[in-house]
Protein backbone atom coordinates (compact mmCIF):
# COMPACT_ATOMS: atom_id res chain seq x y z
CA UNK A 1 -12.27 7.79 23.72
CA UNK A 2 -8.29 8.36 23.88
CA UNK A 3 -6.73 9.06 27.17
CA UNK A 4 -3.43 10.85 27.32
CA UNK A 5 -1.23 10.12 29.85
CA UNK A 6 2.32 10.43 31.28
CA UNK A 7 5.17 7.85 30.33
CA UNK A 8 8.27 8.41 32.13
CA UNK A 9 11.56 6.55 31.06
CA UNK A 10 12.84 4.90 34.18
CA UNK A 11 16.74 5.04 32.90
CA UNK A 12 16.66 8.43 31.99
CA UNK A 13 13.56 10.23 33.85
CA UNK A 14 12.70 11.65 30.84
CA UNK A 15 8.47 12.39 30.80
CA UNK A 16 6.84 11.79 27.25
CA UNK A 17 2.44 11.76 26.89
CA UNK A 18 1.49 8.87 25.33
CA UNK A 19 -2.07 7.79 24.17
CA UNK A 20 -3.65 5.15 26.03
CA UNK A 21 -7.16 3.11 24.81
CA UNK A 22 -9.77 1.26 26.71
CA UNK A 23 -9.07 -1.62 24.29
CA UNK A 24 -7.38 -3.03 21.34
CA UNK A 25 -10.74 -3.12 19.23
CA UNK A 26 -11.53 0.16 20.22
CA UNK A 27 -8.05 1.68 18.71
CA UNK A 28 -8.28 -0.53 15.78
CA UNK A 29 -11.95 1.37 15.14
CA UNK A 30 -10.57 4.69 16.09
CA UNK A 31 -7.49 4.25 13.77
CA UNK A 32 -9.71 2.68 10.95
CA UNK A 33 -12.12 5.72 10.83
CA UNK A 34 -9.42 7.85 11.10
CA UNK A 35 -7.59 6.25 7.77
CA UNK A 36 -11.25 6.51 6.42
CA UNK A 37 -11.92 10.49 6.95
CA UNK A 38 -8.04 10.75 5.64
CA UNK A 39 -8.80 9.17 2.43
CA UNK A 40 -12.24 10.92 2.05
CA UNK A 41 -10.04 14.34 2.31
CA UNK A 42 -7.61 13.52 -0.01
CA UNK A 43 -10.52 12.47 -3.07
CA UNK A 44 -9.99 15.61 -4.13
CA UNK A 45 -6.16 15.91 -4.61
CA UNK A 46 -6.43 12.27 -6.20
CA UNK A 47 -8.86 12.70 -8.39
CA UNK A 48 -7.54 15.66 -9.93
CA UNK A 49 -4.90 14.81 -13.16
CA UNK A 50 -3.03 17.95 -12.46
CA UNK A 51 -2.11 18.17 -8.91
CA UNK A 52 1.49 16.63 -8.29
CA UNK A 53 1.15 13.98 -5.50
CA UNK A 54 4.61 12.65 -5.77
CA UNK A 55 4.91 13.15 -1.93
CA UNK A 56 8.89 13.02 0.28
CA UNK A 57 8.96 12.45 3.95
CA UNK A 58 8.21 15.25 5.22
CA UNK A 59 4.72 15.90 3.24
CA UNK A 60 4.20 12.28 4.48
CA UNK A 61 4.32 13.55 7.81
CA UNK A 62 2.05 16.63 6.96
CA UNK A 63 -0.63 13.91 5.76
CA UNK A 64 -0.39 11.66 8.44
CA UNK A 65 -0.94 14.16 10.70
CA UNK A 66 -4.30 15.11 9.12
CA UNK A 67 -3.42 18.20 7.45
CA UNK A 68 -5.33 18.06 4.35
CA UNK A 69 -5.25 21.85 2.26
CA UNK A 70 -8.26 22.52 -0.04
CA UNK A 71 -7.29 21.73 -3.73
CA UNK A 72 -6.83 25.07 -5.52
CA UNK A 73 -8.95 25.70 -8.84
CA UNK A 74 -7.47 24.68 -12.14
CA UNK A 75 -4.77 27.55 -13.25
CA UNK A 76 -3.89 28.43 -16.93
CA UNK A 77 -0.46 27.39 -17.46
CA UNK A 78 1.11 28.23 -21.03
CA UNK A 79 4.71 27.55 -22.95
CA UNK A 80 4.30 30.88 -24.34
CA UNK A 81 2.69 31.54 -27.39
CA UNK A 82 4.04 30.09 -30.59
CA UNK A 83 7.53 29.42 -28.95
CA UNK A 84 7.00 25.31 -29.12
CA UNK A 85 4.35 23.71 -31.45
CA UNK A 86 6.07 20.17 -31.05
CA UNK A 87 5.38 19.85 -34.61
CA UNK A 88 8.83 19.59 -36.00
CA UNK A 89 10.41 16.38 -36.94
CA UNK A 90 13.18 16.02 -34.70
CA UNK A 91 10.78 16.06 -31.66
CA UNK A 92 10.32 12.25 -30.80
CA UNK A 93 6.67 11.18 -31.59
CA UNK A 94 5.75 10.89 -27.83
CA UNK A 95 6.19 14.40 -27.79
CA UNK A 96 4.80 15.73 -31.04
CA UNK A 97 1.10 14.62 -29.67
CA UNK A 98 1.32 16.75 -26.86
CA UNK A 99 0.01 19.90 -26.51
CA UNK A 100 0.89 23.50 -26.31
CA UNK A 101 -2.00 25.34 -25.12
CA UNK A 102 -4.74 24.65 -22.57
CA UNK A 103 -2.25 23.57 -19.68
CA UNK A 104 -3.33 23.43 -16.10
CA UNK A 105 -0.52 24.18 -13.80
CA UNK A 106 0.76 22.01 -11.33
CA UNK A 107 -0.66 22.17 -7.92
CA UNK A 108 1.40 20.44 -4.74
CA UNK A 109 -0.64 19.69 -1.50
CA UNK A 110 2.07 20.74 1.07
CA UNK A 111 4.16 22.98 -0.94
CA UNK A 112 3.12 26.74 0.06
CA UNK A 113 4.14 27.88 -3.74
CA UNK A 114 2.73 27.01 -6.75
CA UNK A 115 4.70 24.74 -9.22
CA UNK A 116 6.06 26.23 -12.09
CA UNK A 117 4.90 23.61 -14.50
CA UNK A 118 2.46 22.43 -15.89
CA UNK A 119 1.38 18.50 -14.86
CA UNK A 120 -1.13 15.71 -16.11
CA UNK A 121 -1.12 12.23 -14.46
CA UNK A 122 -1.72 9.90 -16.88
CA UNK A 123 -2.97 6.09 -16.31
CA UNK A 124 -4.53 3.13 -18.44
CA UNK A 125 -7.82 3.83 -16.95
CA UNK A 126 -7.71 8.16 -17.36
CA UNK A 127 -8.27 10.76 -14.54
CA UNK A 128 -11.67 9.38 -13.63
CA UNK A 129 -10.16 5.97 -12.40
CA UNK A 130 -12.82 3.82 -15.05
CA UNK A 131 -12.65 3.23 -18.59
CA UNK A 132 -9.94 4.05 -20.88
CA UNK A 133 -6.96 6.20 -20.70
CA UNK A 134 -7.21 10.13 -20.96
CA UNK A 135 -4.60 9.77 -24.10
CA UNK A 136 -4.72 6.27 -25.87
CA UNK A 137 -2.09 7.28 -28.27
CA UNK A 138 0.41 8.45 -25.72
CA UNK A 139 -0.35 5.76 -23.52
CA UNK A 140 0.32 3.11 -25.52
CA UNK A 141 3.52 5.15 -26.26
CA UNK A 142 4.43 5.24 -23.09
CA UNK A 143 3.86 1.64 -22.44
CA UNK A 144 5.76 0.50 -25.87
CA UNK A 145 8.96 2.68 -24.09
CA UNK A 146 8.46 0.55 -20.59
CA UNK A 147 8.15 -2.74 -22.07
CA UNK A 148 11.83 -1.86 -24.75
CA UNK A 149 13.51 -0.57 -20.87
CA UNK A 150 13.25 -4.24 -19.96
CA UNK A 151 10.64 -3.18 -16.78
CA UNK A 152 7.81 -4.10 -17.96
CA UNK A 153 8.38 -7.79 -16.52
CA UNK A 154 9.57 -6.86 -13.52
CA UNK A 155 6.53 -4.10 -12.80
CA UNK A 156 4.03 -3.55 -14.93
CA UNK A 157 3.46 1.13 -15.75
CA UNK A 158 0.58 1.81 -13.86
CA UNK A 159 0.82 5.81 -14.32
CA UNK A 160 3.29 8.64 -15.38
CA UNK A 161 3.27 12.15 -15.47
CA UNK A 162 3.59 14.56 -18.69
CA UNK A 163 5.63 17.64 -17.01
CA UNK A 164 5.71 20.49 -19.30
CA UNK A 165 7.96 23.31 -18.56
CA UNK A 166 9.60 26.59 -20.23
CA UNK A 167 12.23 26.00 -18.18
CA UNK A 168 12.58 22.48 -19.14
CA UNK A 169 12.36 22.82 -23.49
């Protein structure tokens, strides 16, 4: 049980509520099950590849203040069809293998507008979190790319996004 009460700032007699607890223990179980229900609500947004969860400050303070929206179904997203195949030889191999149809568009939790892109997180382990990457090809690609940069000893790639846009090609 959380008490609010009345704080007043003897300097400047400014009045703020504050929380109070009947213990330490019992905040550190409050705040625990609270980071627990949190991270339950946000399964959804994590386990889907396609929404964009590259989050600034201010969806930071959306989430910590327990605003969780409900993940949107899956939308079509396309390049347009036949404008970009990839296909042609001056594209660089990363991007020949990726393709042009069958796009989900990006989905942002705190952003009231849809992105106008489409998005797949990729990792070693793929979208389900075991086993082997979604794209072995383009992961190994992509970790061939980190490792010339000169990062890879410094941090190791533990995920990247493929953003595909009109707008962008």
């Amino acid at each position: 049980r959380q008490e609010v009460a009345k704080q007043v700032n003897v300097r400047t007699g400014k009045v703020r509520d504050v929380r109070r607890w009947p213990s330490a223990s019992y905040k550190m179980e409050q705040e625990a099950r609270r980071k627990t229900q949190a991270q339950a609500a946000w399964q959804a947004w994590l386990r889907a590849p396609w929404a964009w969860v590259l989050l600034d400050q201010s969806d930071a303070s959306h989430i910590l203040g327990g605003n969780v929206p409900e993940l949107p179904s899956p939308a079509p997203y396309g390049l347009g069809s036949g404008l970009l195949s990839f296909q042609e030889p001056w594209w660089p191999e990363l991007l020949r293998s990726w393709p042009s149809e069958g796009l989900v568009r990006s989905e942002h939790p705190s952003k009231d507008c849809s992105c106008s892109f489409a998005t797949l997180r990729l990792t070693a382990t793929g979208s389900s979190g075991a086993g082997e990457a979604d794209s072995p090809a383009e992961w190994a690609a992509l970790c061939a790319l980190w490792q010339q940069a000169g990062i890879a000893a410094r941090a190791p790639l533990v995920g990247a996004y493929r953003v595909q846009s009109r707008g962008l090609l």
